[in-house]
Protein backbone atom coordinates (compact mmCIF):
# COMPACT_ATOMS: atom_id res chain seq x y z
CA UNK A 1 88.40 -55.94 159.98
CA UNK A 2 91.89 -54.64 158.66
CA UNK A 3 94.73 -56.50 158.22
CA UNK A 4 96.06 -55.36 162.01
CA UNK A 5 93.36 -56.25 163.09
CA UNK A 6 93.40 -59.31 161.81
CA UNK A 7 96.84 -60.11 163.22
CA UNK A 8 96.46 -58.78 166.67
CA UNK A 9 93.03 -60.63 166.70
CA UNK A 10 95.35 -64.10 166.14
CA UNK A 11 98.24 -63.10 168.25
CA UNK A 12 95.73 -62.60 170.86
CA UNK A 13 94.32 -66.31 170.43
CA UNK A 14 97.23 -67.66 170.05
CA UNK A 15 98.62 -66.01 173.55
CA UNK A 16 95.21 -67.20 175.24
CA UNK A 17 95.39 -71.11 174.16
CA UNK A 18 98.96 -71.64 174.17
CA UNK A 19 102.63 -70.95 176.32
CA UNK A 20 103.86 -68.53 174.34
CA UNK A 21 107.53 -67.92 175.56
CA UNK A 22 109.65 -65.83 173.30
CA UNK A 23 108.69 -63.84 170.24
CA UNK A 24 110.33 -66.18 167.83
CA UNK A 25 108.00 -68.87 169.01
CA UNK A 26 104.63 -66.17 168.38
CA UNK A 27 106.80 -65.44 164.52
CA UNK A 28 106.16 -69.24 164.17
CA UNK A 29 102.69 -69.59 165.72
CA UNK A 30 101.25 -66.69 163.27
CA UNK A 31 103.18 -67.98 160.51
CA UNK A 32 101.28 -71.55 160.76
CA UNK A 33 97.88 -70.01 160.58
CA UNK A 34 99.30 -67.97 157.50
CA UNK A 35 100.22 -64.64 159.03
CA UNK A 36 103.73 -63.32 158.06
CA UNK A 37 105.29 -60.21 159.60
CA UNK A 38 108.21 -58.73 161.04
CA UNK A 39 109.91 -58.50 164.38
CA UNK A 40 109.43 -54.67 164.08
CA UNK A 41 105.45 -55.33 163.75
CA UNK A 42 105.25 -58.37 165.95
CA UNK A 43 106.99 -56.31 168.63
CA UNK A 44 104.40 -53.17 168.51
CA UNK A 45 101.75 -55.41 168.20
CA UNK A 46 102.54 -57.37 171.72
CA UNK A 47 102.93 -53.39 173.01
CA UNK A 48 99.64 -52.09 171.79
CA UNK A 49 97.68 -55.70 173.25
CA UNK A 50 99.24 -55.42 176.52
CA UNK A 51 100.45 -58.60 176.21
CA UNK A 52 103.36 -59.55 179.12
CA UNK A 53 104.90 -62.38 180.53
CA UNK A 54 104.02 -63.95 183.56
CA UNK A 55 105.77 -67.22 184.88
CA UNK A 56 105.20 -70.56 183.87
CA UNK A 57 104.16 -73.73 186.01
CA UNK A 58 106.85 -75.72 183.80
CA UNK A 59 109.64 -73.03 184.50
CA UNK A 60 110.06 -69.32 182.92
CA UNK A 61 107.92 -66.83 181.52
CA UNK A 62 105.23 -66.88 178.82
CA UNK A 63 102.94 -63.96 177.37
CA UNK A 64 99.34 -62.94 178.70
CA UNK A 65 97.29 -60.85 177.91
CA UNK A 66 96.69 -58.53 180.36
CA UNK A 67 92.90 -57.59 181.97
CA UNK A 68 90.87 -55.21 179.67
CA UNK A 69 90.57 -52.66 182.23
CA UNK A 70 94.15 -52.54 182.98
CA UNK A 71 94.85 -50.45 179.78
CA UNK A 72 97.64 -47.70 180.20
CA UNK A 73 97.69 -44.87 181.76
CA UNK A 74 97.93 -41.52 180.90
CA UNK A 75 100.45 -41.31 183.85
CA UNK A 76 103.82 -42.57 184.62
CA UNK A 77 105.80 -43.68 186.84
CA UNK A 78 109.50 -44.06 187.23
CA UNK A 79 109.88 -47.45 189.05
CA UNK A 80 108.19 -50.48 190.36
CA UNK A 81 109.63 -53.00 192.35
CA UNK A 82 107.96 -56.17 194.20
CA UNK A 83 109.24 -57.01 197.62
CA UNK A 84 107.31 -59.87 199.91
CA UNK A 85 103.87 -58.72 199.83
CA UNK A 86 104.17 -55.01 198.78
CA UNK A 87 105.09 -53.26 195.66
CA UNK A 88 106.31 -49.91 195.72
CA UNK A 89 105.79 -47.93 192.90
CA UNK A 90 107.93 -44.31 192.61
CA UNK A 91 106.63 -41.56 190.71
CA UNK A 92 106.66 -37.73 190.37
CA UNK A 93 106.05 -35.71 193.52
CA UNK A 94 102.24 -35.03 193.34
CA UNK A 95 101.48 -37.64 191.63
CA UNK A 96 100.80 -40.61 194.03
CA UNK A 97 97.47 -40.24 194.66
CA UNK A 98 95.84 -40.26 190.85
CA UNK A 99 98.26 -43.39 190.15
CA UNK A 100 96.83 -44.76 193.17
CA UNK A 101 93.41 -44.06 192.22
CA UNK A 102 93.64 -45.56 188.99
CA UNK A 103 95.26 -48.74 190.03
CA UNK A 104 92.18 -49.22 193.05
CA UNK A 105 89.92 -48.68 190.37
CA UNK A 106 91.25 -51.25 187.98
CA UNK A 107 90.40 -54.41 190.04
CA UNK A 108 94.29 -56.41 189.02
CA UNK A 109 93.54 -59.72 190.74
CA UNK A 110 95.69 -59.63 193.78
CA UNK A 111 95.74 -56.62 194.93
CA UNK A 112 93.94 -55.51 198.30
CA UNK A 113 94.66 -51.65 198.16
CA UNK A 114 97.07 -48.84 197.83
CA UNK A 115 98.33 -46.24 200.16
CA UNK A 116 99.49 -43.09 198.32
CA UNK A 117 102.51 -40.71 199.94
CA UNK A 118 103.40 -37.58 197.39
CA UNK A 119 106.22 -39.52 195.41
CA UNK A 120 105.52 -43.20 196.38
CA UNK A 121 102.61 -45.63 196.35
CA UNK A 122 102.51 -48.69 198.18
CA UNK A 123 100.46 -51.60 196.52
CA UNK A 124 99.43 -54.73 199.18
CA UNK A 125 98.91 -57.68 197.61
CA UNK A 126 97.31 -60.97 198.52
CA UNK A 127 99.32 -64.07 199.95
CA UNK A 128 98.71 -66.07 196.56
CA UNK A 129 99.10 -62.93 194.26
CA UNK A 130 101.14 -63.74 191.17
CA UNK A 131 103.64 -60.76 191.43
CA UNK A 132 105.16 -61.30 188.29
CA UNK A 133 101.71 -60.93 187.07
CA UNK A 134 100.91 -57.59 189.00
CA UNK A 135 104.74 -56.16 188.12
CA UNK A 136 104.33 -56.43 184.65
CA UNK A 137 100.74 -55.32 184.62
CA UNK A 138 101.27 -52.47 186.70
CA UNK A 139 104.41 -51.18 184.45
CA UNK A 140 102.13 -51.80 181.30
CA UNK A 141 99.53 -49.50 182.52
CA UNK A 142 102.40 -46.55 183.55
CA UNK A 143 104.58 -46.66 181.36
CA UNK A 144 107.87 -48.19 182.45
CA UNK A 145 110.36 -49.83 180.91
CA UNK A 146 112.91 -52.12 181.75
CA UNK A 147 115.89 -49.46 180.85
CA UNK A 148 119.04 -49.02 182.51
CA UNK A 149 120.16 -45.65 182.02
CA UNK A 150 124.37 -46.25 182.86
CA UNK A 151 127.90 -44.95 181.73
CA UNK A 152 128.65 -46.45 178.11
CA UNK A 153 131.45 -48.73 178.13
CA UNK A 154 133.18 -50.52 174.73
CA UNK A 155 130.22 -53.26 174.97
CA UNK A 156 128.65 -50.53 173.37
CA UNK A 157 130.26 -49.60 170.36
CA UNK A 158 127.73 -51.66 168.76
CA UNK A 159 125.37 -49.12 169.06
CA UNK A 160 126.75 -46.14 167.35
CA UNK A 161 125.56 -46.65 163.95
CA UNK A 162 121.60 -46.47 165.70
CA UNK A 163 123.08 -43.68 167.52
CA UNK A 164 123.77 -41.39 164.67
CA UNK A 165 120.94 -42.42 162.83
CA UNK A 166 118.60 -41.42 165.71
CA UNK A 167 120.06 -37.60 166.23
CA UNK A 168 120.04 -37.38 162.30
CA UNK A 169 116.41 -38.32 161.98
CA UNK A 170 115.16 -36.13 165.27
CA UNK A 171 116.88 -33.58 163.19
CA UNK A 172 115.20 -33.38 160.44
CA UNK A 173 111.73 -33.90 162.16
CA UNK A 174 112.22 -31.12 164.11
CA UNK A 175 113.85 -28.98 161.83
CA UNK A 176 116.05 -27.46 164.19
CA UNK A 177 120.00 -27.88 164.17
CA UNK A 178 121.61 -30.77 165.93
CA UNK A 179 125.19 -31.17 164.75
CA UNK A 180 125.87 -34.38 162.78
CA UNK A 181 128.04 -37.03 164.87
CA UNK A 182 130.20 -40.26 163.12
CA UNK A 183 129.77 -43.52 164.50
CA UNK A 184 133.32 -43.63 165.52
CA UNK A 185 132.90 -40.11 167.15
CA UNK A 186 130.33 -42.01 169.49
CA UNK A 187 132.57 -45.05 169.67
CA UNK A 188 135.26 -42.62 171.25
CA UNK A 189 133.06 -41.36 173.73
CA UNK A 190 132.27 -44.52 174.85
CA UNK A 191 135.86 -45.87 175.31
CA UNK A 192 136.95 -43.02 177.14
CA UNK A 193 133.80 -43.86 179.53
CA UNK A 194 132.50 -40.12 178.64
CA UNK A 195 128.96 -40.90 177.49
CA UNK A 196 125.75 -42.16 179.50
CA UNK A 197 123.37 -45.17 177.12
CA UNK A 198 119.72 -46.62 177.97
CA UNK A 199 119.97 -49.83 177.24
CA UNK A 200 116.61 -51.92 177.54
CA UNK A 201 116.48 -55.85 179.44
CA UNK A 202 116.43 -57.46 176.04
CA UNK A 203 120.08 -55.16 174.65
CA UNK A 204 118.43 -52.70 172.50
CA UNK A 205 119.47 -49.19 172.70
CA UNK A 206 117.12 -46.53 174.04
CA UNK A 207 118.72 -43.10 174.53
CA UNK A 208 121.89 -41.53 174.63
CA UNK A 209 124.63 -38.64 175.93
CA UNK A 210 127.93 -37.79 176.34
CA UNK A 211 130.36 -35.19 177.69
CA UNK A 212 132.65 -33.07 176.28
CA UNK A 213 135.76 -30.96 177.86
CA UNK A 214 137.10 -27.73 176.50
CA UNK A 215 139.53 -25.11 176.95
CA UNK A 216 141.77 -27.56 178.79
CA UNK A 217 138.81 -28.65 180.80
CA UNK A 218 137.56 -25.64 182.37
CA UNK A 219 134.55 -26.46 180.58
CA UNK A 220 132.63 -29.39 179.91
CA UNK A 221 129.64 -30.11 177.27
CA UNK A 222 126.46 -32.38 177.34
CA UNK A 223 125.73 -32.87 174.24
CA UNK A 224 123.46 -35.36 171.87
CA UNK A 225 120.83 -35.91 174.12
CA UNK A 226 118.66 -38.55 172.42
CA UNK A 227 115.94 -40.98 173.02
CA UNK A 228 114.64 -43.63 170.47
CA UNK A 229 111.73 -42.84 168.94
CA UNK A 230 109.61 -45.87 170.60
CA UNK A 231 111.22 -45.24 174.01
CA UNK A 232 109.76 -41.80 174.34
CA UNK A 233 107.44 -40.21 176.67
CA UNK A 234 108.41 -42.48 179.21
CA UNK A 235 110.62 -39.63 181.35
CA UNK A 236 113.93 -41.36 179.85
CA UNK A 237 115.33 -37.77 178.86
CA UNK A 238 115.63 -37.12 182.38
CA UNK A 239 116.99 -39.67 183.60
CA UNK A 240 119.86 -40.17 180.87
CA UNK A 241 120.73 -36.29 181.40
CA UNK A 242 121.23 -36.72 185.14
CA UNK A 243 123.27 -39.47 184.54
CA UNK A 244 125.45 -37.40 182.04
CA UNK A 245 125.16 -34.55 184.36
CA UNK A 246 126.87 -36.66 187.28
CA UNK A 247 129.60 -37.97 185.06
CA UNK A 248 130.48 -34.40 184.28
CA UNK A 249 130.85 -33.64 187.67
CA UNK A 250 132.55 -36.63 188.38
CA UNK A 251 135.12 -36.71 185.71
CA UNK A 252 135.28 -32.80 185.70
CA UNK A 253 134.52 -31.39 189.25
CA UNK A 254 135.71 -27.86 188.84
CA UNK A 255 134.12 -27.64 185.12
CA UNK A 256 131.58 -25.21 184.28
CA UNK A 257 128.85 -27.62 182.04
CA UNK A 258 127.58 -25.83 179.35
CA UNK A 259 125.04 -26.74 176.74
CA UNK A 260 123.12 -25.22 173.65
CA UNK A 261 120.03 -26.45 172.50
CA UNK A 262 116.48 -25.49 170.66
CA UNK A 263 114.38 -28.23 173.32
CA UNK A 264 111.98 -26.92 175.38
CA UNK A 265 111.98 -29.95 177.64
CA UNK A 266 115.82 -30.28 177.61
CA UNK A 267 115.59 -26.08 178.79
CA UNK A 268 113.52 -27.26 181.73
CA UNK A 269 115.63 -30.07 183.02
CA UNK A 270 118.76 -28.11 182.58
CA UNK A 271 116.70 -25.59 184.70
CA UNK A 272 115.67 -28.29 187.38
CA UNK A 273 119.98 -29.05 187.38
CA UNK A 274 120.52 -25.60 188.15
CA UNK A 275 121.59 -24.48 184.98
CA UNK A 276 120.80 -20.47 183.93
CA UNK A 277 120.41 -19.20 180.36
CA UNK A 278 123.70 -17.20 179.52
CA UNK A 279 124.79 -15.52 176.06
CA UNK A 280 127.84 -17.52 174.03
CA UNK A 281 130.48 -15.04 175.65
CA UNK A 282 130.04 -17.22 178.53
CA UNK A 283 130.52 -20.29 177.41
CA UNK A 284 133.73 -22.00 176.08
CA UNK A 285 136.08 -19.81 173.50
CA UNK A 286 137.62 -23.09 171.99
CA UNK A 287 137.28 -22.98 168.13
CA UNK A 288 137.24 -27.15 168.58
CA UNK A 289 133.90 -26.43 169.85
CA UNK A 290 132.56 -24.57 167.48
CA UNK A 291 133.78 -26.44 164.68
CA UNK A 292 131.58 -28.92 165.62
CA UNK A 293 128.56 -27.10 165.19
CA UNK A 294 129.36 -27.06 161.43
CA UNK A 295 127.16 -29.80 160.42
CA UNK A 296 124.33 -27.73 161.61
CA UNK A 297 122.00 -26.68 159.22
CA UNK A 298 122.03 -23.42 161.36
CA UNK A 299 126.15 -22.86 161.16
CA UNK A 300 125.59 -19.99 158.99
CA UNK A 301 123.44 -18.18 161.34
CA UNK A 302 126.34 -18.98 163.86
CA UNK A 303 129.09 -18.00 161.09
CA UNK A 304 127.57 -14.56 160.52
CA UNK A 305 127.23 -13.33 164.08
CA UNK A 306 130.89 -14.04 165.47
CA UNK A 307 129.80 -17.19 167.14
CA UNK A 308 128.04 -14.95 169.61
CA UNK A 309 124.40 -16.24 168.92
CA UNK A 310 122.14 -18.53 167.20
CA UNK A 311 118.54 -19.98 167.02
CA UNK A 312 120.12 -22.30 170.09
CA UNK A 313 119.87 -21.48 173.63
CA UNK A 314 123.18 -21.26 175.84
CA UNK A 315 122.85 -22.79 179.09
CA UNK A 316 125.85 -22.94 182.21
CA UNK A 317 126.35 -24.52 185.50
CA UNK A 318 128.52 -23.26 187.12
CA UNK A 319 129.86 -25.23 190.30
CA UNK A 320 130.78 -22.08 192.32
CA UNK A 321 127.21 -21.28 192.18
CA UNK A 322 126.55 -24.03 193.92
CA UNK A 323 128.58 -24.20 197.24
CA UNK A 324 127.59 -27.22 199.71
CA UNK A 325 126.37 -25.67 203.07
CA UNK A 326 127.44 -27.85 205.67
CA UNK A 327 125.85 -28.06 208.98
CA UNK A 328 127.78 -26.56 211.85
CA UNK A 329 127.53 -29.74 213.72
CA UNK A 330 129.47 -31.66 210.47
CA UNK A 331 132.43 -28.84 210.77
């Protein structure tokens, strides 16, 4: 047995034979049977056992380990939420009935059955099911987090150093250009009330965006998409890029939004948005812009062809596309 083992082997004991309420009381429980590690550890080591809270008889929550066959999914799904004696769980269009599957086949004490729709799943439960139990255990297995995905505001300056340390470092995995951002670059952007930020229940940050206007607003930038490294796979790119997208539209209705990137997946959502691939010409002619691409390890590329192309992809909506058709009855 390895030293993880080891540890997760304890913090599973200790979780079984004791209330175990916050993670500073687990630090202390491992610590008195001789086991010293980190927050950082601690924290991925409650992830990979399962481990959640349920509520206390006393008052508040306290970890448990969740049933063995209630390991997670492969799948995931965007919400759940506990109401009476249902819990509704939303997920991609098509993808109801496998989620729904796997849950009937995973025997969570409390539940009676599921009805799957195409996006939504209904879970009954039993008169005396612990739903703080079946919550937790049911976001475990799919994948969701408590994040809210919301416009930035000047509570969260503090997170601008993580910020630019999280674009630099996706960066230079992917070896691709993504333009280097200050921390007081981000800090603007979220004073002006110009960016979008995942923040998790417990305050730490999870993804990020923010908008950009140009050429006296006639076109507007989204721009340093990000999403933590240990927040991802869990469909949080999406949702922080429609949030951006509707504060562009918001703040700059007329705008055409514009942005350039090497992502496959950000490609696709832009797609889904109703974006269309378009060559530089038609995007914004402000040299502001382009300046900022300088910290690109690309810029050269960029430099050498006029600003007309680069390894990037140039993506556009354009609102005029996208006229509202109104009923005749509404007229």
């Amino acid at each position: 047995m390895n030293e993880r083992e080891k540890r997760q082997k304890t913090i599973a004991s200790i979780v079984e034979t004791q209330n175990i309420h916050t993670q500073e009381e687990l630090l202390q429980a491992l610590e008195s049977r001789g086991i010293c590690t980190t927050q950082a550890t601690l924290s991925r080591d409650i992830k990979e056992l399962g481990a959640i809270k349920v509520g206390s008889p006393e008052g508040g929550q306290h970890y448990k380990i969740r049933a063995i066959q209630t390991s997670r999914s492969h799948f995931v799904a965007e919400s759940v939420e506990v109401s009476g004696q249902l819990c509704a769980i939303k997920v991609k269009p098509g993808f109801a009935a496998p989620i729904s599957s796997t849950i009937d086949s995973a025997g969570i004490s409390g539940i009676m059955g599921t009805i799957a729709g195409d996006d939504t799943v209904l879970v009954m439960l039993r008169a005396d099911a612990d739903r703080d139990y079946i919550s937790n255990t049911i976001k475990t297995m799919f994948n969701v987090s408590d994040i809210t995905v919301r416009v930035a505001n000047e509570g969260d300056l503090k997170y601008a150093q993580d910020i630019c340390d999280e674009i630099f470092i996706s960066s230079q995995e992917r070896k691709t250009g993504i333009a280097r951002r200050t921390p007081e670059y981000i800090q603007e952007k979220m004073k002006a009330g110009k960016a979008a930020i995942a923040v998790t229940a417990d305050g730490e940050f999870a993804g990020f965006s923010y908008v950009e206007s140009w050429g006296h607003s006639k076109y507007v930038a989204n721009s340093g998409l990000i999403v933590a490294h240990k927040f991802r796979g869990l469909g949080l790119a999406r949702k922080i890029k429609e949030q951006t997208f509707k504060l562009s539209r918001t703040l700059f209705p007329d705008a055409k939004i514009f942005s350039i990137t090497t992502g496959a997946a950000v490609m696709k959502m832009n797609y889904e948005f109703g974006f269309r691939p378009v060559p530089f010409s038609e995007l914004t002619d402000d040299p502001e812009f382009w300046k900022g691409c300088e910290g690109c390890r690309h810029f050269d590329i960029l430099k050498s062809h006029n600003y007309t192309m680069c390894i990037c992809t140039g993506l556009l909506y354009d609102p005029k596309e996208h006229l509202e058709i109104h009923h005749p009855d509404d007229i």
